[in-house]
Protein backbone atom coordinates (compact mmCIF):
# COMPACT_ATOMS: atom_id res chain seq x y z
CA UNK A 1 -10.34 -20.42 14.96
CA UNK A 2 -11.99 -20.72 11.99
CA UNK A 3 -10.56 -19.01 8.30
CA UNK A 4 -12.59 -18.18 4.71
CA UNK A 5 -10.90 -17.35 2.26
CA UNK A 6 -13.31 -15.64 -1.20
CA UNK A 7 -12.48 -14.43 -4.05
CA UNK A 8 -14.52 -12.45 -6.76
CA UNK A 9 -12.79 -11.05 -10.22
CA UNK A 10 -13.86 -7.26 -10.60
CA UNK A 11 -12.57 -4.00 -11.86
CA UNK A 12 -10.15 -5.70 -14.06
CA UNK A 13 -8.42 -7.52 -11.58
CA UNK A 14 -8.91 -10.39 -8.97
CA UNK A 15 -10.23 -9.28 -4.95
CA UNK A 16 -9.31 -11.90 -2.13
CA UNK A 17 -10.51 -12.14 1.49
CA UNK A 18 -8.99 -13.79 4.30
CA UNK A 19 -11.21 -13.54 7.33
CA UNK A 20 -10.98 -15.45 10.88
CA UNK A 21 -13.57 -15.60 13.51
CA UNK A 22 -15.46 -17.75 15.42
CA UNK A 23 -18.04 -18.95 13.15
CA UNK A 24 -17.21 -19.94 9.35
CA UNK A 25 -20.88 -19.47 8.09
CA UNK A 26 -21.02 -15.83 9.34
CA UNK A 27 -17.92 -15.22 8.14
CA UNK A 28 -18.27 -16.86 4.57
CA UNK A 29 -21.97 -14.70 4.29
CA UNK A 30 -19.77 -11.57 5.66
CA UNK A 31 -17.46 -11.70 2.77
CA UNK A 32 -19.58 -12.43 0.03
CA UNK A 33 -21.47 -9.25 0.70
CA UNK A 34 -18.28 -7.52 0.97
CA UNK A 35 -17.83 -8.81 -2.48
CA UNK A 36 -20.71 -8.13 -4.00
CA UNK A 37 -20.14 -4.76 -2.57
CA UNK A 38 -17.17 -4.25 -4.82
CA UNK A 39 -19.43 -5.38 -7.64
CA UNK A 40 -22.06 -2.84 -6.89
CA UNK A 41 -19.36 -0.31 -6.93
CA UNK A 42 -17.87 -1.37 -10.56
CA UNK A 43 -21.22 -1.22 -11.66
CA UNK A 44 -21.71 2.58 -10.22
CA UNK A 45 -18.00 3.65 -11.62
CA UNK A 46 -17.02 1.46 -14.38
CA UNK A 47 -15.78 3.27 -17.51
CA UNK A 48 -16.60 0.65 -19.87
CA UNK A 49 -19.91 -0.17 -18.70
CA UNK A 50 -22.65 2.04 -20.70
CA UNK A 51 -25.08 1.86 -17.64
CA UNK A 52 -22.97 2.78 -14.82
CA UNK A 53 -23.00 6.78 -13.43
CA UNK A 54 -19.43 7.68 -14.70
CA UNK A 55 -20.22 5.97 -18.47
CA UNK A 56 -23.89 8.09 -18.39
CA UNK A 57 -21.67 11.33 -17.91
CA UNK A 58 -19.24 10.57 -19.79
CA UNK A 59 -21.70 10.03 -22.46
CA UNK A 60 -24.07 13.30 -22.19
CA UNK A 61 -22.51 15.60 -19.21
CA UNK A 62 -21.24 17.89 -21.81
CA UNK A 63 -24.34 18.40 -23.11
CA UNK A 64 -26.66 18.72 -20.73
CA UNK A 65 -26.46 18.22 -16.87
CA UNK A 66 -26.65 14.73 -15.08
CA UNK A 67 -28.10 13.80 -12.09
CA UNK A 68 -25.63 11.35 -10.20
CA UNK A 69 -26.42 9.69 -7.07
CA UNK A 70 -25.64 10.78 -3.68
CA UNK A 71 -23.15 8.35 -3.48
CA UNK A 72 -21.11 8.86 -6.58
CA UNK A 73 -21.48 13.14 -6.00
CA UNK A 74 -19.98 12.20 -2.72
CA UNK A 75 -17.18 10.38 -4.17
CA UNK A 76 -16.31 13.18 -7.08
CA UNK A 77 -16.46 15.69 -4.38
CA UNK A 78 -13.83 13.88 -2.71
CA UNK A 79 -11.49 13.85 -6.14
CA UNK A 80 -11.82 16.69 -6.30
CA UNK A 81 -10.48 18.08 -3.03
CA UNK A 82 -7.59 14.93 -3.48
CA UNK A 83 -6.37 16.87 -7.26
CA UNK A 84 -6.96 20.61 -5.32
CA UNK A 85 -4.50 19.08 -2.72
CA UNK A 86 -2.12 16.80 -5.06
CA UNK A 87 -1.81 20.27 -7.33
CA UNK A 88 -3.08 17.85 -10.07
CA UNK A 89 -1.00 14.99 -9.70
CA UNK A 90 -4.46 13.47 -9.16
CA UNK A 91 -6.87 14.09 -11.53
CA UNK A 92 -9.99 11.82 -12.28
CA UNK A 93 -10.38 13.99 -15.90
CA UNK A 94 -7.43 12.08 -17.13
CA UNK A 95 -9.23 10.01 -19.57
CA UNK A 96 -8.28 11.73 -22.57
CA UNK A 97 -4.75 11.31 -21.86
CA UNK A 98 -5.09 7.63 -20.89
CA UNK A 99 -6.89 7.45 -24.91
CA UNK A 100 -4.65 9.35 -26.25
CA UNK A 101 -1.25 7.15 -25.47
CA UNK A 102 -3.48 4.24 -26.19
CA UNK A 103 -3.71 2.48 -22.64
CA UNK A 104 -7.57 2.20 -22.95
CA UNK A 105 -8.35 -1.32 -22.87
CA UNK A 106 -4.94 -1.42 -25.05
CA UNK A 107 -1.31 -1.92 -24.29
CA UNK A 108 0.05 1.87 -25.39
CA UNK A 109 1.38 3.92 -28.77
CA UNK A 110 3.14 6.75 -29.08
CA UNK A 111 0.35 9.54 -29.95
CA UNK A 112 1.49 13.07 -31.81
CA UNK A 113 2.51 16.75 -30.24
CA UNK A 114 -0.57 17.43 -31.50
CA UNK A 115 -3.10 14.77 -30.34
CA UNK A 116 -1.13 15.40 -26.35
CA UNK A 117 -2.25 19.12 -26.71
CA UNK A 118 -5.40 18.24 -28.20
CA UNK A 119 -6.16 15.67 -24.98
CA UNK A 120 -4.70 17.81 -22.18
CA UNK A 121 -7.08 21.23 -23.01
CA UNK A 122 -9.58 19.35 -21.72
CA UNK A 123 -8.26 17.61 -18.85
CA UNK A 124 -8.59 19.12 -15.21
CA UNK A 125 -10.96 19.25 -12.59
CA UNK A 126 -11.92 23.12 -13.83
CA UNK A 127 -13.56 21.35 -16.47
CA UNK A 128 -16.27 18.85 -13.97
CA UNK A 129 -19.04 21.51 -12.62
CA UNK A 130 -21.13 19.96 -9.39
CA UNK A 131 -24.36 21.35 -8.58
CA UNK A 132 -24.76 20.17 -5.48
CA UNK A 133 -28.50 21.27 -4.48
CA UNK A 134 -29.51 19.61 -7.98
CA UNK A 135 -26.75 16.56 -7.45
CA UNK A 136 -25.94 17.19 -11.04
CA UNK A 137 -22.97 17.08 -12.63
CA UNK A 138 -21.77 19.07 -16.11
CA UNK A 139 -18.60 18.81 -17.83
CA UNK A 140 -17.64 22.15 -19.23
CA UNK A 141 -16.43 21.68 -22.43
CA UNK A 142 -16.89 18.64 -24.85
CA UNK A 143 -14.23 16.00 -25.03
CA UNK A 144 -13.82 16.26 -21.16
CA UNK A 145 -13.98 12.63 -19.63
CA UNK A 146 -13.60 10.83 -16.36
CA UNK A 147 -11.66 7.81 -15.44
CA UNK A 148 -11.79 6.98 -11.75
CA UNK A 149 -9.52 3.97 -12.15
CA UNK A 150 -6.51 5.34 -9.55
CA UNK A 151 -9.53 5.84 -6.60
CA UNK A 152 -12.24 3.45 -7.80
CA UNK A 153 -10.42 0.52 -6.74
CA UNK A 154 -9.56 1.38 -3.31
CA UNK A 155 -13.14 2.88 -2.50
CA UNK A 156 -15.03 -0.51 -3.34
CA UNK A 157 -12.39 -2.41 -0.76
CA UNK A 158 -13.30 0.64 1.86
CA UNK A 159 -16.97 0.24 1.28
CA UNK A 160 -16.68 -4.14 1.29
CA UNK A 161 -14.66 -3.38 4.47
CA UNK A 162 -17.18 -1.42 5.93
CA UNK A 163 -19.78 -4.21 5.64
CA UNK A 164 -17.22 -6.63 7.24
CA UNK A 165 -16.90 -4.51 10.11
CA UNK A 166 -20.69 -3.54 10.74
CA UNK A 167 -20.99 -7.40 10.60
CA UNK A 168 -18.74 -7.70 13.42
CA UNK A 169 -15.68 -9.17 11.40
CA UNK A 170 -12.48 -8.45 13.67
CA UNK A 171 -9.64 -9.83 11.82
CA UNK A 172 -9.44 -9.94 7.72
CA UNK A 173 -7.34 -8.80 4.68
CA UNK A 174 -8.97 -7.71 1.58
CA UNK A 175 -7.01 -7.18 -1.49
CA UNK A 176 -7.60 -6.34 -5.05
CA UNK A 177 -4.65 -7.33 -7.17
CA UNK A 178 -1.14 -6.15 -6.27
CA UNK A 179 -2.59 -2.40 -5.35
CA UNK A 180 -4.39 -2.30 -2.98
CA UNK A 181 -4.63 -4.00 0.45
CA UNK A 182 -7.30 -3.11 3.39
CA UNK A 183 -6.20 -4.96 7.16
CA UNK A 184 -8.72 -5.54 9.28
CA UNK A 185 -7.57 -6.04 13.15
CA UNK A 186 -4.62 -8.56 13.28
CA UNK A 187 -4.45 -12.21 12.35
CA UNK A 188 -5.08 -14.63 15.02
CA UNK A 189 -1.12 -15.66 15.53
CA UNK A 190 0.21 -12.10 15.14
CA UNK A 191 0.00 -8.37 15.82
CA UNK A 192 0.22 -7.35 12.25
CA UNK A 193 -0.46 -8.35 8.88
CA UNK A 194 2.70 -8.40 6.75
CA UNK A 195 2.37 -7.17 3.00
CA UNK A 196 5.33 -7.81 0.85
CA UNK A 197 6.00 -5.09 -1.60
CA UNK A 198 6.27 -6.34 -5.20
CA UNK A 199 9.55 -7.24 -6.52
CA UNK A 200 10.36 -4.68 -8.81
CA UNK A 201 10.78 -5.92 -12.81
CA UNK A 202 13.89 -7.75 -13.65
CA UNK A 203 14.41 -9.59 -10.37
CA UNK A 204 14.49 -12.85 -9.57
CA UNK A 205 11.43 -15.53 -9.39
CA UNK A 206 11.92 -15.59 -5.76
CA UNK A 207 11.49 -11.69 -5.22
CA UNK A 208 14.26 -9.92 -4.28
CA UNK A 209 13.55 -7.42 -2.02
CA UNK A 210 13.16 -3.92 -3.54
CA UNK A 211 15.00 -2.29 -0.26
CA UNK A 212 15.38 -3.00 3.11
CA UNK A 213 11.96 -2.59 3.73
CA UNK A 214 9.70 -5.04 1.67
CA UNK A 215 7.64 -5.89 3.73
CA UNK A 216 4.78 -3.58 5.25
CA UNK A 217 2.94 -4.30 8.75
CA UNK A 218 -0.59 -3.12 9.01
CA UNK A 219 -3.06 -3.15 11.55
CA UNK A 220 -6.28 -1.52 11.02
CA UNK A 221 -5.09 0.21 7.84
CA UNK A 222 -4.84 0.48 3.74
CA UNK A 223 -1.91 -0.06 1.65
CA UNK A 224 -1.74 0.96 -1.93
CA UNK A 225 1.09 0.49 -4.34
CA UNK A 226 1.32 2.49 -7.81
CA UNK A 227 3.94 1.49 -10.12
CA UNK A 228 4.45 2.11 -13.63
CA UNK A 229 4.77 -1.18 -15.10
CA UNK A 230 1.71 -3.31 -16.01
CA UNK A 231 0.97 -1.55 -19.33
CA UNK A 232 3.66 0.03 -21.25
CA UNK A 233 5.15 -0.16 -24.48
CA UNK A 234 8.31 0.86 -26.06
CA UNK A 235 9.47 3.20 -28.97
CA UNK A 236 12.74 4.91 -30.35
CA UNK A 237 14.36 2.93 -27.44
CA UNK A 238 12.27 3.80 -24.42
CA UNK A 239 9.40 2.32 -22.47
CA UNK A 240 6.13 3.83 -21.63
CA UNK A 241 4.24 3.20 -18.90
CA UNK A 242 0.52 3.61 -18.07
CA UNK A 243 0.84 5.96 -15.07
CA UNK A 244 0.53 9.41 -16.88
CA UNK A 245 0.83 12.96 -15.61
CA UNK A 246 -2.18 14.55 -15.97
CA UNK A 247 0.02 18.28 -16.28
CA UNK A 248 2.19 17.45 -18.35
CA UNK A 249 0.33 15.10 -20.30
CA UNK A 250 3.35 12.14 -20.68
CA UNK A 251 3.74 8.88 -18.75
CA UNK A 252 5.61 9.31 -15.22
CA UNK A 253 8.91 8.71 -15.74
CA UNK A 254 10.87 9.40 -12.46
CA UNK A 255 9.96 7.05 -9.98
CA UNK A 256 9.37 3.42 -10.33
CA UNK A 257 6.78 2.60 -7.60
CA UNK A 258 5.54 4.57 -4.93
CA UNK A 259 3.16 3.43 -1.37
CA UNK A 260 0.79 4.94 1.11
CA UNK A 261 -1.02 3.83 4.15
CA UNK A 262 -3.47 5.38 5.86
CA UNK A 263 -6.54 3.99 7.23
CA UNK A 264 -8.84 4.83 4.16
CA UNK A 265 -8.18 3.01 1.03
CA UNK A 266 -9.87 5.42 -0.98
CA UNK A 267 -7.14 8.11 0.14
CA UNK A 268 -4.52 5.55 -0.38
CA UNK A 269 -5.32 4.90 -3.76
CA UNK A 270 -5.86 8.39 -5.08
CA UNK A 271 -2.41 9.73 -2.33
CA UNK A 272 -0.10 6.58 -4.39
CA UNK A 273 -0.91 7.72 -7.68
CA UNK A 274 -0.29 11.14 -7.16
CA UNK A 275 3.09 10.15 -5.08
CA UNK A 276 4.33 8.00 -8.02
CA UNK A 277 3.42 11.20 -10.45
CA UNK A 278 5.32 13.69 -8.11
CA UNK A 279 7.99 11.52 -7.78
CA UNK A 280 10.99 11.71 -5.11
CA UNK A 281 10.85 15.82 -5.00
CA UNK A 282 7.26 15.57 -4.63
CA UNK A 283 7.65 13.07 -1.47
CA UNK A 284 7.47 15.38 2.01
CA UNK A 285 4.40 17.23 -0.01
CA UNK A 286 2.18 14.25 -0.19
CA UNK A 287 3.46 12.93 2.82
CA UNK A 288 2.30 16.09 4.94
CA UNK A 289 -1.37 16.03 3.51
CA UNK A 290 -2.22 13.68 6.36
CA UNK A 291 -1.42 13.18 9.76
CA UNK A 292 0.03 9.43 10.58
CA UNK A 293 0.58 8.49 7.07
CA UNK A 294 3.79 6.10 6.02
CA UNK A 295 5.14 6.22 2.52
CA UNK A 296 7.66 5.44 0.21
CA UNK A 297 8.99 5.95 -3.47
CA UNK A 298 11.22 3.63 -5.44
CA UNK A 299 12.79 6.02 -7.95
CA UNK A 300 14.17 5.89 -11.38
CA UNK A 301 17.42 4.10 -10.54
CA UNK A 302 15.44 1.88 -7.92
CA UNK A 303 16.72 4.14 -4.36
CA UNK A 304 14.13 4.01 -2.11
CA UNK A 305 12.93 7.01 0.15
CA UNK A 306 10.85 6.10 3.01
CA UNK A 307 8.99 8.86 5.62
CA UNK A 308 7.11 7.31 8.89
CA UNK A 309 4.42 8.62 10.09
């Protein structure tokens, strides 16, 4: 049986297909749309691009209304029923925090009391007001600012695997960097794909396994891993990480990595981040917000907790 493997660098990070079917050339022409699916997407979400939806509100939403595409009003819709259920541990206003410790497009400093208080009164979904007869979107105050990087990752590999399937692809896995995996069927010489967790920092070059369980089987579902190294920095003796709570306005601090699956990337995306924010306590919570889900949390001292579905 034939295999194509593609890969395209977007959203900051590299996607990968493996597909297998009969015939190579439909294969090879069902992946590159997928890819250029993801493409479309950054080009619709992207912060840092001046022409995409999110940059246009970011820009003038607190000024004036802005129409949005179905699409995109779709998508915001859904972020904002994932930080209603996540209490906030999800929250695409985050932006202002992410500035704020310096982990836009930078590697982190340690901001002032005052510039935290000054980010987080405008952070939170109260602030992002959806007319949805008009399909306009207004930010309530100024300063307010989106960032969908903890769903906007995830959603491009649900909507390229949504083209692989309508073109009749059986049996693929579609990745973008370490975070998030989408499985497609099963490979042709096994029942499952297997998706090795990432060997937590400090290990050895061969990979230790965090716990018992590194590696994941999937069939027909999404796997996303939040951790909170990547970006971080370190001050007074302590390191910061990227991954900040949007309530308490400080980079997560209690858990080291945290997993979901579920069939929909998009959920697993958004569902890790918030699990990784919650931490340990916040486990059963997240893990109840869907039925069939499997997760896990690597804390602080590297324990992990694991709940099947």
């Amino acid at each position: 049986m034939p295999t194509v493997t593609l890969a395209k660098h977007a959203m900051a990070t590299r996607f990968e297909l493996v597909l297998h079917g009969a015939d190579a050339c439909a294969l090879r022409a069902a992946g590159e749309a997928a890819l250029a699916e993801v493409e479309r997407v950054e080009n619709q979400l992207s912060l840092y691009r001046p022409g995409s939806e999110i940059a246009q509100l970011n820009a003038r939403a607190a000024r004036e209304p802005v129409r949005v595409s179905p699409e995109v009003l779709a998508l915001l819709q859904h972020a904002a029923r994932l930080a209603a259920e996540t209490e906030g541990a999800f929250d695409i206003t985050i932006a202002p925090l992410v500035k704020c410790w310096g982990f836009m497009n930078a590697s982190g400093h340690l901001p002032t009391p005052e510039a935290i208080s000054a980010a987080r009164a405008v952070v939170g979904m109260q602030n992002v007001l959806c007319d949805v007869a008009e399909r306009t979107i207004c930010f309530a105050q100024p300063g307010v600012m989106l960032d969908l990087g903890a769903i906007g990752k995830g959603y491009a590999i649900e909507r390229g695997a949504e083209i692989l399937r309508e073109a009749g692809v059986s049996s693929a896995l579609f990745h973008g960097g370490t975070s998030t995996v989408c499985a497609i069927g099963h490979p042709p010489d096994a029942e499952h794909w297997l998706v090795a967790l990432p060997p937590l920092p400090g290990t050895p070059a061969s990979g230790r396994p965090v716990a018992s369980n590194q590696t994941l089987k999937l069939r027909d579902e999404s796997v996303s891993v939040s951790a909170i190294w990547g970006r971080a920095f370190e001050s007074g003796g302590k390191t910061f990480g990227h991954v900040i709570d949007p309530r308490l306005g400080e980079p997560v601090t209690n858990a080291q990595l945290s997993a979901i699956i579920l069939p929909s990337a998009t959920e697993t995306d958004a569902l890790s981040t918030a699990l990784l924010t919650l931490g340990p306590a916040g486990h059963a919570k997240i893990h109840r917000l869907r039925p069939g889900m499997r997760s896990l949390i690597i804390d602080a001292n590297g324990v992990m907790q694991s709940l099947p579905a």
